[in-house]
Protein backbone atom coordinates (compact mmCIF):
# COMPACT_ATOMS: atom_id res chain seq x y z
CA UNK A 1 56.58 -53.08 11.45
CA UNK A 2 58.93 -56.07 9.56
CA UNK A 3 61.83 -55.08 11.66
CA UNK A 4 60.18 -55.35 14.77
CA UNK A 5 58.55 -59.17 13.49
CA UNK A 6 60.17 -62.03 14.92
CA UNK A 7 57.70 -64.59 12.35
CA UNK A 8 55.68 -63.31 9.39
CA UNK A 9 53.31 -65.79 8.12
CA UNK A 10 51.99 -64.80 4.92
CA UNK A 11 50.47 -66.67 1.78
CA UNK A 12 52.42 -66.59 -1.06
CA UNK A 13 50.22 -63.79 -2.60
CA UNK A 14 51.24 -61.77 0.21
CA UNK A 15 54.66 -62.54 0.77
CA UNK A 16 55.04 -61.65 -3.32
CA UNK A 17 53.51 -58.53 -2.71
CA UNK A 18 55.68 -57.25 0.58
CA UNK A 19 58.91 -58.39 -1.52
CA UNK A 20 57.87 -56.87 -4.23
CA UNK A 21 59.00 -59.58 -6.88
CA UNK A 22 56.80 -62.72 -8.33
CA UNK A 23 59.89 -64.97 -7.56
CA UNK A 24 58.22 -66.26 -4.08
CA UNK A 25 61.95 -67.39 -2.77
CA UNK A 26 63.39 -63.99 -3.74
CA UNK A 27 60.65 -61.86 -1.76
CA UNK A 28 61.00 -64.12 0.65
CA UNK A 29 64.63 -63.28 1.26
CA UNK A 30 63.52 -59.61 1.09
CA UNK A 31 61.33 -59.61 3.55
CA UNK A 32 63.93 -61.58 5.71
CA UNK A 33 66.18 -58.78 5.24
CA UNK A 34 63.71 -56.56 6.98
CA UNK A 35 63.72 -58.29 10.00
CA UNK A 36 61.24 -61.25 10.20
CA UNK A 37 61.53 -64.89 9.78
CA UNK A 38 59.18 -65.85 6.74
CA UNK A 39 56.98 -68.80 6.79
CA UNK A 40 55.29 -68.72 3.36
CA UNK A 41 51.96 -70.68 2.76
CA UNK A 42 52.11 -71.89 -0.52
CA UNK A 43 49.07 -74.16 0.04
CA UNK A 44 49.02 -77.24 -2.55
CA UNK A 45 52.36 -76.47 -3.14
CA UNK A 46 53.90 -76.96 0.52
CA UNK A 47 55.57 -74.32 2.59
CA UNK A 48 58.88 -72.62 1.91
CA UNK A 49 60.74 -70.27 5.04
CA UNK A 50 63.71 -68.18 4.67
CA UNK A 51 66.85 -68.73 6.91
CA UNK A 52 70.18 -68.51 7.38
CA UNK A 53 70.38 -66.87 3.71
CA UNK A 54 68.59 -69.89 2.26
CA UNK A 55 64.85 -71.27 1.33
CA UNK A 56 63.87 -74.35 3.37
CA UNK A 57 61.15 -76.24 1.74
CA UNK A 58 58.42 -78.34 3.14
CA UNK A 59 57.05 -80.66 0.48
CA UNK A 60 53.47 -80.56 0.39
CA UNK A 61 50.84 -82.95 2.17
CA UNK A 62 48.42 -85.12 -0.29
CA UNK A 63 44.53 -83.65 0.36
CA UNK A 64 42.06 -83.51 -1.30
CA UNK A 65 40.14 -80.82 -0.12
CA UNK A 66 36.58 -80.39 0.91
CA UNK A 67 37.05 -76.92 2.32
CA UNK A 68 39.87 -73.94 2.59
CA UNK A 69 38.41 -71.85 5.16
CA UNK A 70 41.18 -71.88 8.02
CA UNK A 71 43.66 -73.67 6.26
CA UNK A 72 45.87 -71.03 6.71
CA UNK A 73 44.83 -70.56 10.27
CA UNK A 74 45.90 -74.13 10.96
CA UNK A 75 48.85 -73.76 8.76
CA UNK A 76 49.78 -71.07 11.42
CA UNK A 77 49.09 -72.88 14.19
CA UNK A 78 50.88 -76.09 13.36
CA UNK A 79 53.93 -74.04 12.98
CA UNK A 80 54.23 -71.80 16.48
CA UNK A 81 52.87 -75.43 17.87
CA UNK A 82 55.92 -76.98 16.15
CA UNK A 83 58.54 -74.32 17.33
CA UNK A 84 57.15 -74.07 20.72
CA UNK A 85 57.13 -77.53 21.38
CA UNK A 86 61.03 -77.73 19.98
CA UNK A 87 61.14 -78.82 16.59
CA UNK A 88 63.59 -76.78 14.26
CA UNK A 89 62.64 -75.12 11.26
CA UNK A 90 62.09 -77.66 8.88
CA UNK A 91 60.59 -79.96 11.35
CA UNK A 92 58.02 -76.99 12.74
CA UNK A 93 57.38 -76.22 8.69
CA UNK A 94 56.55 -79.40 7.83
CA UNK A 95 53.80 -79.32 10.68
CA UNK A 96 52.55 -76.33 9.39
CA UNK A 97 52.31 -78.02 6.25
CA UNK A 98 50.58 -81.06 7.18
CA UNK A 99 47.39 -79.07 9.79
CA UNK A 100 47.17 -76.83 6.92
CA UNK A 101 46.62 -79.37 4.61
CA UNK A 102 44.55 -82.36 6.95
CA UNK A 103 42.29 -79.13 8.27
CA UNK A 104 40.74 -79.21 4.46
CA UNK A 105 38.95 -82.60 4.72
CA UNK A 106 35.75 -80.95 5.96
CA UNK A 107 33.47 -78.12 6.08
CA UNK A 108 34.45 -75.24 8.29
CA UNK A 109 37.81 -73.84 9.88
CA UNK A 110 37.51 -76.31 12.77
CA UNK A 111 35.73 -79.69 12.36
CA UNK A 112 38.82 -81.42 10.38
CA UNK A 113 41.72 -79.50 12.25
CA UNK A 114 44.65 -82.38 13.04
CA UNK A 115 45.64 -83.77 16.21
CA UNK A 116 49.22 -83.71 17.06
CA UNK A 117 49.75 -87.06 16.49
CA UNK A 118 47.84 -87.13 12.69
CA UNK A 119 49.74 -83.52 11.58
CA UNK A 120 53.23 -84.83 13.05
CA UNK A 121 52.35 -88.17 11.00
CA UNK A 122 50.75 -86.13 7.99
CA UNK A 123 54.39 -84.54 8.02
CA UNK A 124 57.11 -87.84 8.31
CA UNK A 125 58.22 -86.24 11.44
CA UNK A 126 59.99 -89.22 13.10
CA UNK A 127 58.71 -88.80 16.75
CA UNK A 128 54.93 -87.82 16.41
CA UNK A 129 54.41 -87.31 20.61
CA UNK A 130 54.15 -84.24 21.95
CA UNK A 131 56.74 -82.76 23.76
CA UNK A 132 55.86 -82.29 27.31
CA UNK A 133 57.51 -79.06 29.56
């Protein structure tokens, strides 16, 4: 199924695992040679991506968390959000980054989930509006 993924989104447990290797950068350039583009949760950690034969890093966003449930959810969200709305890679994994992280601050997967304006903020992305089609 990898070579017919355009994005994979897995934690880092899981994108170990489907490399087969507990170097997270090295699986994820094996899974990128499957197919997919990988866009690794690493949760406190940040995100890292594989493109271009290279790891792009997203620095992680300062929480201090309440609650994980949906983090990764958001993460996932904040990302396709990012790239459909025309931010590159890094720019698109740094939102990811900064939902994942801001949807902690309370209970639940949905009460604390970001705005666009607080993740694109959260993240040091220079223009934090919303790109309108």
């Amino acid at each position: 199924m990898l070579a017919a993924t355009d994005v994979l989104l897995p934690n880092a447990a899981e994108a170990r695992a489907l490399g087969g290797t507990a170097d997270l950068a090295e699986a994820a350039r094996r899974i990128a040679a499957r197919g997919p583009l990988p866009v690794v949760k690493r949760g406190p950690e940040g995100a890292l991506a594989w493109a271009d034969g290279a790891a792009v890093l997203a620095a992680p966003v300062p929480a201090d968390p309440l609650d994980t449930v949906g983090a990764g959810d958001s993460f996932d969200a904040g990302f396709l959000a990012g790239r459909l709305n025309g931010l590159d890679l890094p720019g698109s994994l740094a939102l990811a980054a900064a939902a994942g992280a801001l949807s902690t601050r309370a209970n639940g997967g949905t009460a604390a989930q970001p705005t666009w304006r607080e993740a694109a903020a959260a993240a040091g992305l220079a223009r934090n509006e919303r790109i309108v089609r």
